[in-house]
PDB file of N, CA and C in Angstrom:
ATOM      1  N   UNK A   1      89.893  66.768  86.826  1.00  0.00           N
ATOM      2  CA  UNK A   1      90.572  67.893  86.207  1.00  0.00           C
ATOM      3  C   UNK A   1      91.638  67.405  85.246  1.00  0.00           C
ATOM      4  N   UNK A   2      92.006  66.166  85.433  1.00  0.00           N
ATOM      5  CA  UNK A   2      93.261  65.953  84.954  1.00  0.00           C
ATOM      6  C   UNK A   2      92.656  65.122  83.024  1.00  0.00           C
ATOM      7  N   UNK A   3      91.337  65.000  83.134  1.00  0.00           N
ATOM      8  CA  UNK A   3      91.296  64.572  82.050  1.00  0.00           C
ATOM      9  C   UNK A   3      90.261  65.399  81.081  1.00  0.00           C
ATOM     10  N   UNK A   4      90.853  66.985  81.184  1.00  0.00           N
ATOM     11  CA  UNK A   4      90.164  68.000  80.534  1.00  0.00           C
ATOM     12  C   UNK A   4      91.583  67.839  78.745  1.00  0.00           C
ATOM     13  N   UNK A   5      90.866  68.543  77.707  1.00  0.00           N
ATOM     14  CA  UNK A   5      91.646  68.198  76.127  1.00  0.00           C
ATOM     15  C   UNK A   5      92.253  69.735  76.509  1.00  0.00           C
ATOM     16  N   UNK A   6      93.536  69.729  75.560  1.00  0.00           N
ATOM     17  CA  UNK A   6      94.454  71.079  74.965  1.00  0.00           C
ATOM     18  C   UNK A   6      93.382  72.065  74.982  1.00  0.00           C
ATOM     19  N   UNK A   7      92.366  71.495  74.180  1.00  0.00           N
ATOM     20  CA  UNK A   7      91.471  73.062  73.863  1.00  0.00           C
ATOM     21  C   UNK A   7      90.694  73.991  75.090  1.00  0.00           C
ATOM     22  N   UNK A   8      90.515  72.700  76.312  1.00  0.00           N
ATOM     23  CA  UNK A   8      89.995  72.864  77.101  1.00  0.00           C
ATOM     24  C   UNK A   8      90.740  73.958  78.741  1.00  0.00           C
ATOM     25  N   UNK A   9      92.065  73.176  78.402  1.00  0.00           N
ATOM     26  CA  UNK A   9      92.776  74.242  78.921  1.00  0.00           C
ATOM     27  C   UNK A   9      93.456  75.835  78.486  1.00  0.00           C
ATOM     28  N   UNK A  10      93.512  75.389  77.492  1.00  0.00           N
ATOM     29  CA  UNK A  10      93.737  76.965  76.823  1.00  0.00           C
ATOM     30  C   UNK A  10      92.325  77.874  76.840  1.00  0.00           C
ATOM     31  N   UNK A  11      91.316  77.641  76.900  1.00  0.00           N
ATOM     32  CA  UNK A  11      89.727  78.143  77.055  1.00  0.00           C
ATOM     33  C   UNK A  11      89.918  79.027  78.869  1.00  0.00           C
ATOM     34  N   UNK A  12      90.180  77.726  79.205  1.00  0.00           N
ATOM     35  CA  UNK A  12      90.624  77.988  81.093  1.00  0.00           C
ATOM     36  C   UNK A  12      92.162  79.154  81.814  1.00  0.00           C
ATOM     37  N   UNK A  13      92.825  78.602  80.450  1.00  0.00           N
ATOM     38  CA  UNK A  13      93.793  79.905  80.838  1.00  0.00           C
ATOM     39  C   UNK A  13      93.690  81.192  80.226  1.00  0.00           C
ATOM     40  N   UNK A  14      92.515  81.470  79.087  1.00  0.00           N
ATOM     41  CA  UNK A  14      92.232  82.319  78.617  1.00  0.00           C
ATOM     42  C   UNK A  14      91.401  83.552  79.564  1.00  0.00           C
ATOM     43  N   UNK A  15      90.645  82.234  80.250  1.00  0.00           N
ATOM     44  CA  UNK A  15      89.454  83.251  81.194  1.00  0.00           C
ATOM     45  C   UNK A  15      90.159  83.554  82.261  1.00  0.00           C
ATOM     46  N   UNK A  16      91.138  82.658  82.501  1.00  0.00           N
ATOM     47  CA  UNK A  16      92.438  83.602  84.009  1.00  0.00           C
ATOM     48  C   UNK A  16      92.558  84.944  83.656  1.00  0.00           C
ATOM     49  N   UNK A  17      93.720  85.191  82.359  1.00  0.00           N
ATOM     50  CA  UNK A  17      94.039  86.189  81.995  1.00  0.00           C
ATOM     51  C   UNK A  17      92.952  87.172  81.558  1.00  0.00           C
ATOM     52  N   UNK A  18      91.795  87.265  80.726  1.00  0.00           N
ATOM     53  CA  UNK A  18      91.260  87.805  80.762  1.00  0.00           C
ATOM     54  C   UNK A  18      90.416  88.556  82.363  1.00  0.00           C
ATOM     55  N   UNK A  19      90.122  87.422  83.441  1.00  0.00           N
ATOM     56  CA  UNK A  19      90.071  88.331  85.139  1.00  0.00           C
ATOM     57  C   UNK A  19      90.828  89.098  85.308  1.00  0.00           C
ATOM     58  N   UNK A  20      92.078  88.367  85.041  1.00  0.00           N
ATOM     59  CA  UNK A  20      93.404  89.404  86.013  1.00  0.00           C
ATOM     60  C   UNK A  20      93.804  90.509  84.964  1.00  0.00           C
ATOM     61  N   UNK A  21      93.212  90.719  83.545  1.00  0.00           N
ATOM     62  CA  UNK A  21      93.375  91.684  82.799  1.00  0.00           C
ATOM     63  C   UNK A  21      92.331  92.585  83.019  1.00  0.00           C
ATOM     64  N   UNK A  22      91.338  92.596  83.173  1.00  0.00           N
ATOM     65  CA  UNK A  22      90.094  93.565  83.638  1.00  0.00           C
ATOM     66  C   UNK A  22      90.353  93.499  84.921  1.00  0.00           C
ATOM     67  N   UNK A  23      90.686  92.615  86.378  1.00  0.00           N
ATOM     68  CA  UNK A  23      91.300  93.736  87.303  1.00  0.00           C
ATOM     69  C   UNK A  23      92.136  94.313  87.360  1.00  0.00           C
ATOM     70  N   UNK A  24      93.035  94.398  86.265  1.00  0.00           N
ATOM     71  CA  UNK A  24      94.577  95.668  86.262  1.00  0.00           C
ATOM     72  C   UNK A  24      93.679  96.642  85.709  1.00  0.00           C
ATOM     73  N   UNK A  25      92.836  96.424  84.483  1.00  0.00           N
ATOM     74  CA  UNK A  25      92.180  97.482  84.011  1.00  0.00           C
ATOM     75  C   UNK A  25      91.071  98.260  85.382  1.00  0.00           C
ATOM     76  N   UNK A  26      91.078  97.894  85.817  1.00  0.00           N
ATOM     77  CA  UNK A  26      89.984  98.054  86.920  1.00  0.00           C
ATOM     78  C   UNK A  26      90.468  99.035  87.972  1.00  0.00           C
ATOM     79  N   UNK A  27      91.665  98.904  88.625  1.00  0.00           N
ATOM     80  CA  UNK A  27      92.317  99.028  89.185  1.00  0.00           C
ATOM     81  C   UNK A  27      93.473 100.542  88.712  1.00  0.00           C
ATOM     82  N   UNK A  28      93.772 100.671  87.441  1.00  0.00           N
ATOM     83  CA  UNK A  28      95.048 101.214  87.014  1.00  0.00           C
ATOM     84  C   UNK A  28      94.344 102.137  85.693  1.00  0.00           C
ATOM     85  N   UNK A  29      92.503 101.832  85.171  1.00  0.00           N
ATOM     86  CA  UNK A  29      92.409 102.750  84.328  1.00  0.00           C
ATOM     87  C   UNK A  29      92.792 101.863  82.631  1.00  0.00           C
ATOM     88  N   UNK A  30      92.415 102.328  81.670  1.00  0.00           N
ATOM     89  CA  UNK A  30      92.739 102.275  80.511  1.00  0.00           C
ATOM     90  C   UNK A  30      94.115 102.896  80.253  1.00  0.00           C
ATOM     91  N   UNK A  31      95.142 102.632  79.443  1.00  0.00           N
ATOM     92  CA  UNK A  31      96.460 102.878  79.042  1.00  0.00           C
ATOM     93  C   UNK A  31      96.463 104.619  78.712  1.00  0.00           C
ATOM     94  N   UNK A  32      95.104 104.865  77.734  1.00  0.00           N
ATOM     95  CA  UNK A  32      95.178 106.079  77.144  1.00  0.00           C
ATOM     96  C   UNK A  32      94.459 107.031  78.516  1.00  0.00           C
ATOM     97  N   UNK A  33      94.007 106.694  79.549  1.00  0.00           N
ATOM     98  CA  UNK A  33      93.085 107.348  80.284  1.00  0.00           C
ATOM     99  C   UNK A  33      94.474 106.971  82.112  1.00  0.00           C
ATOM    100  N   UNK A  34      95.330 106.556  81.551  1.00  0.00           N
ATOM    101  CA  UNK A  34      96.700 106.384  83.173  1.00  0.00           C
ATOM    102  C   UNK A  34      96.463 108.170  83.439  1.00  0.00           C
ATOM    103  N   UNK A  35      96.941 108.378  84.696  1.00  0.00           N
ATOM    104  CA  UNK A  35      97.443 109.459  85.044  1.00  0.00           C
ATOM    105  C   UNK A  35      98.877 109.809  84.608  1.00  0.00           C
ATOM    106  N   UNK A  36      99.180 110.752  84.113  1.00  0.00           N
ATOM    107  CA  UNK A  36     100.636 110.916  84.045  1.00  0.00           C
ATOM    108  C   UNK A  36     101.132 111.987  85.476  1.00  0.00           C
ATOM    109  N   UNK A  37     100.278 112.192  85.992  1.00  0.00           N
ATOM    110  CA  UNK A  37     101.305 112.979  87.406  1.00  0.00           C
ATOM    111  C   UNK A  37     100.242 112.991  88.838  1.00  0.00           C
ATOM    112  N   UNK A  38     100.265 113.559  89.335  1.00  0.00           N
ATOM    113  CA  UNK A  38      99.162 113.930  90.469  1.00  0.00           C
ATOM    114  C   UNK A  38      99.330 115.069  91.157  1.00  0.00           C
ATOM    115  N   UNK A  39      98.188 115.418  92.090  1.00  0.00           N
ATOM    116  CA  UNK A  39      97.983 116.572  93.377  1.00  0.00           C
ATOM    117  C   UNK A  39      98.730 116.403  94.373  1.00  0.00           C
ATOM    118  N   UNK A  40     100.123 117.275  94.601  1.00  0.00           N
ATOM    119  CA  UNK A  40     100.351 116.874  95.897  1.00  0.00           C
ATOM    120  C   UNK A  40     100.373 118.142  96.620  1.00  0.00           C
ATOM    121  N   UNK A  41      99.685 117.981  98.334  1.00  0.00           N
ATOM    122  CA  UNK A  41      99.825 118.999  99.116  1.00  0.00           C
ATOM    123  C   UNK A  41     100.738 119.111  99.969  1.00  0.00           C
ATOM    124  N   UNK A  42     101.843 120.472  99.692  1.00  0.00           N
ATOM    125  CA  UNK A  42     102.510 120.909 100.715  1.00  0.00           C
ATOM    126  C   UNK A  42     102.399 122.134 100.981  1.00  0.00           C
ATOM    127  N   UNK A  43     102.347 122.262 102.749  1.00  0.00           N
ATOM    128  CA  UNK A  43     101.726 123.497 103.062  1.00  0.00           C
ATOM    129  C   UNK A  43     100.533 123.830 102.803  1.00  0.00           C
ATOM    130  N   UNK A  44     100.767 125.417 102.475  1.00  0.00           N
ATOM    131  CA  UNK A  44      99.692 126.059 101.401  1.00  0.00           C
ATOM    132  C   UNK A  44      99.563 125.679  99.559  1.00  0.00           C
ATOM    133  N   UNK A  45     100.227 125.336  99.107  1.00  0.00           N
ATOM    134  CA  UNK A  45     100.584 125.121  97.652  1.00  0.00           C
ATOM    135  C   UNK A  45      99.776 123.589  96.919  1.00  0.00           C
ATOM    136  N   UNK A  46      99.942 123.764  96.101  1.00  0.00           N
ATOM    137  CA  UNK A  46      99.623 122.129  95.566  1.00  0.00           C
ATOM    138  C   UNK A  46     100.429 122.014  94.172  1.00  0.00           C
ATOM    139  N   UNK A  47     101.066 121.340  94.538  1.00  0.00           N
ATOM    140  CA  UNK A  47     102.330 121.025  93.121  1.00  0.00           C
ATOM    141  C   UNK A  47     101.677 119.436  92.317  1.00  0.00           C
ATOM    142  N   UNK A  48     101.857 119.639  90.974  1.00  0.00           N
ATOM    143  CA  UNK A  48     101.433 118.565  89.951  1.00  0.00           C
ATOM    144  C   UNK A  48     102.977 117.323  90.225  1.00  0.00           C
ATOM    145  N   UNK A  49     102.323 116.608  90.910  1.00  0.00           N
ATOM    146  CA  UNK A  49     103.868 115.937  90.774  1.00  0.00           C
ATOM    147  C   UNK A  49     103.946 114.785  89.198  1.00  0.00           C
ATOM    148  N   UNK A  50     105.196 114.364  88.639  1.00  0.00           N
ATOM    149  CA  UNK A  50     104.912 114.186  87.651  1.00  0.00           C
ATOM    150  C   UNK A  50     105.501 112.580  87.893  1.00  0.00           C
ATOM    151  N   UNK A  51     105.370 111.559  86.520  1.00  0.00           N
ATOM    152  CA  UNK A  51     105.889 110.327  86.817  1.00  0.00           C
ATOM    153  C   UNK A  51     104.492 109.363  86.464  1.00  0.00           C
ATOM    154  N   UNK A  52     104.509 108.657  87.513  1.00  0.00           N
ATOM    155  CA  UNK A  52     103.558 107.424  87.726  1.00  0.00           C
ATOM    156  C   UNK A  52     103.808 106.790  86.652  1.00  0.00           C
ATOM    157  N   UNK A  53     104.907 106.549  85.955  1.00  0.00           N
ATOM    158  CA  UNK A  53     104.924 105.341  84.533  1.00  0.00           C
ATOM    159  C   UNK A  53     104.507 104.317  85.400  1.00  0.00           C
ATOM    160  N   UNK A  54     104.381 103.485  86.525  1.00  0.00           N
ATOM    161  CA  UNK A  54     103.901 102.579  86.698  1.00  0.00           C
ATOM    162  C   UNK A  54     102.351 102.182  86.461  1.00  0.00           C
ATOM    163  N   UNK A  55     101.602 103.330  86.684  1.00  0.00           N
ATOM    164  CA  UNK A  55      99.997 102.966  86.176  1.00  0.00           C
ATOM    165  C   UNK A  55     100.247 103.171  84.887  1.00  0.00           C
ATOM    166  N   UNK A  56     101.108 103.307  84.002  1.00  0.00           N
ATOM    167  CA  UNK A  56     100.476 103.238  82.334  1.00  0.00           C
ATOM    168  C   UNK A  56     100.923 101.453  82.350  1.00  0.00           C
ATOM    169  N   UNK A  57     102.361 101.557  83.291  1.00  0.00           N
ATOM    170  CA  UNK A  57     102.979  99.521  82.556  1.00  0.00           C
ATOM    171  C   UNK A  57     101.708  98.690  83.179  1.00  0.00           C
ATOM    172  N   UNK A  58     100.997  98.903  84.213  1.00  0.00           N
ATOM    173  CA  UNK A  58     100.056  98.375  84.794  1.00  0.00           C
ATOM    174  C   UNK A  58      98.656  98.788  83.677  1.00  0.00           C
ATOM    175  N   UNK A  59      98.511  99.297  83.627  1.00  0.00           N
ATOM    176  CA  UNK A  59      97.554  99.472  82.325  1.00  0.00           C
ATOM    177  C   UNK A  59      97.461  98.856  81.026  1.00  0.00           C
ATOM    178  N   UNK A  60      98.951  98.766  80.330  1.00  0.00           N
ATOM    179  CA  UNK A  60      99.262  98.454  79.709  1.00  0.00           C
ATOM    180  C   UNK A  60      99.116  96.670  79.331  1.00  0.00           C
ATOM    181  N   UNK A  61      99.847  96.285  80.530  1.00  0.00           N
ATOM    182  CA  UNK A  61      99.770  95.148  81.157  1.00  0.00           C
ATOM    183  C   UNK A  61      98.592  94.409  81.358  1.00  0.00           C
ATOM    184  N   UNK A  62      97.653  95.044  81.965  1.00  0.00           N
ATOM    185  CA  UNK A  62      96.179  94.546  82.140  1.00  0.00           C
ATOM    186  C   UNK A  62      95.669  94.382  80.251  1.00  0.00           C
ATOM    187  N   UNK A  63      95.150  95.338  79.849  1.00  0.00           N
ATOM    188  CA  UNK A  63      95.066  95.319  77.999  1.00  0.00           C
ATOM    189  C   UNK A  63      95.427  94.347  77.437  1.00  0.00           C
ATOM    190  N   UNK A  64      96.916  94.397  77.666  1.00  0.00           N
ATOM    191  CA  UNK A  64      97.578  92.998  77.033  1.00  0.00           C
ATOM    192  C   UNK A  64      97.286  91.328  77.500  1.00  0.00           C
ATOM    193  N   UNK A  65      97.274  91.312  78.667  1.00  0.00           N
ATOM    194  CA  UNK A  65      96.668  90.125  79.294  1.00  0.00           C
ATOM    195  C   UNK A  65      94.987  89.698  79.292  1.00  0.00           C
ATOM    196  N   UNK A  66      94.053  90.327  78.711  1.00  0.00           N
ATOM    197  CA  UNK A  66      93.175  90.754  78.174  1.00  0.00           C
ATOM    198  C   UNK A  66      92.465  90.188  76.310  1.00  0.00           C
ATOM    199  N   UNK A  67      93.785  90.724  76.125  1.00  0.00           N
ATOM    200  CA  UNK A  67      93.902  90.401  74.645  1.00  0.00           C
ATOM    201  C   UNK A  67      94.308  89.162  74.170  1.00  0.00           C
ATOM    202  N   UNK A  68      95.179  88.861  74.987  1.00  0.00           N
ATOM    203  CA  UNK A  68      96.339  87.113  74.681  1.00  0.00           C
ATOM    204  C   UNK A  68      95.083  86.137  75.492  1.00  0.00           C
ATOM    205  N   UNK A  69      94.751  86.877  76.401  1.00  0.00           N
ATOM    206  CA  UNK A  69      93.192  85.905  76.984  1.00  0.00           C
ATOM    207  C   UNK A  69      92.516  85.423  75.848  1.00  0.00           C
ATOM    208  N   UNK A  70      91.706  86.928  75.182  1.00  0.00           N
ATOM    209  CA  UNK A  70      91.102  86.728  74.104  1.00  0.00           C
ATOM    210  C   UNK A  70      91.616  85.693  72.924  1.00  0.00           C
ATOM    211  N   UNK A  71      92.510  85.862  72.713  1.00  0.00           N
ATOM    212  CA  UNK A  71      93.130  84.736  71.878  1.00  0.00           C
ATOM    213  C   UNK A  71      93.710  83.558  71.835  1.00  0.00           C
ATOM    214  N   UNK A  72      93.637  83.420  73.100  1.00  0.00           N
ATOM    215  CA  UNK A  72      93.812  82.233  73.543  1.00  0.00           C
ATOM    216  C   UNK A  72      92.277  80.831  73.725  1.00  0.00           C
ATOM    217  N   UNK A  73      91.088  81.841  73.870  1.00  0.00           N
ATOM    218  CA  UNK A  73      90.133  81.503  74.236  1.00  0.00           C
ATOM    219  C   UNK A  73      89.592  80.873  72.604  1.00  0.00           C
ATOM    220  N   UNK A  74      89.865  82.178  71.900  1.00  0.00           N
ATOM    221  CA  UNK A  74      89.623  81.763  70.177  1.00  0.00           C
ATOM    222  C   UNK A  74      90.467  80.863  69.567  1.00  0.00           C
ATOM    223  N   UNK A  75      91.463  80.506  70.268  1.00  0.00           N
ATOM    224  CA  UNK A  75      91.996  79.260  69.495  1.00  0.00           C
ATOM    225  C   UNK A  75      91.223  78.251  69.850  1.00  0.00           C
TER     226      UNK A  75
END
């Protein structure tokens, strides 16, 4: 392992990020397709609760790690 070239590791850290960017995508949805709230049941009622910015930064996040993969791989 230790006598792989520059190009060879940047190829290798490209395809990391690109996994762990398609499992955030996997996991959390596309950025434009996040939930912005959800179903919640109380009682009889069901209220839209609102929030979840964390699945868009997780979305977001995945995309981006994805992309810097991609370009990392093309260098």
């Amino acid at each position: 392992m230790g006598n792989l070239s520059t190009g060879q590791w940047l190829v290798c850290a490209g395809l990391v990020m690109d996994i762990l960017g398609v499992s955030l995508l996997f996991r959390f949805g596309l950025p434009s397709k996040a939930p912005t709230g959800y179903l919640s049941w109380r009682g009889d009622s069901v209220e839209i609760v609102k929030g979840l910015a964390r699945y868009r930064r997780w979305a977001h996040a995945g995309l981006a790690l994805l992309l810097v993969g991609f370009l990392l791989q093309l260098v």
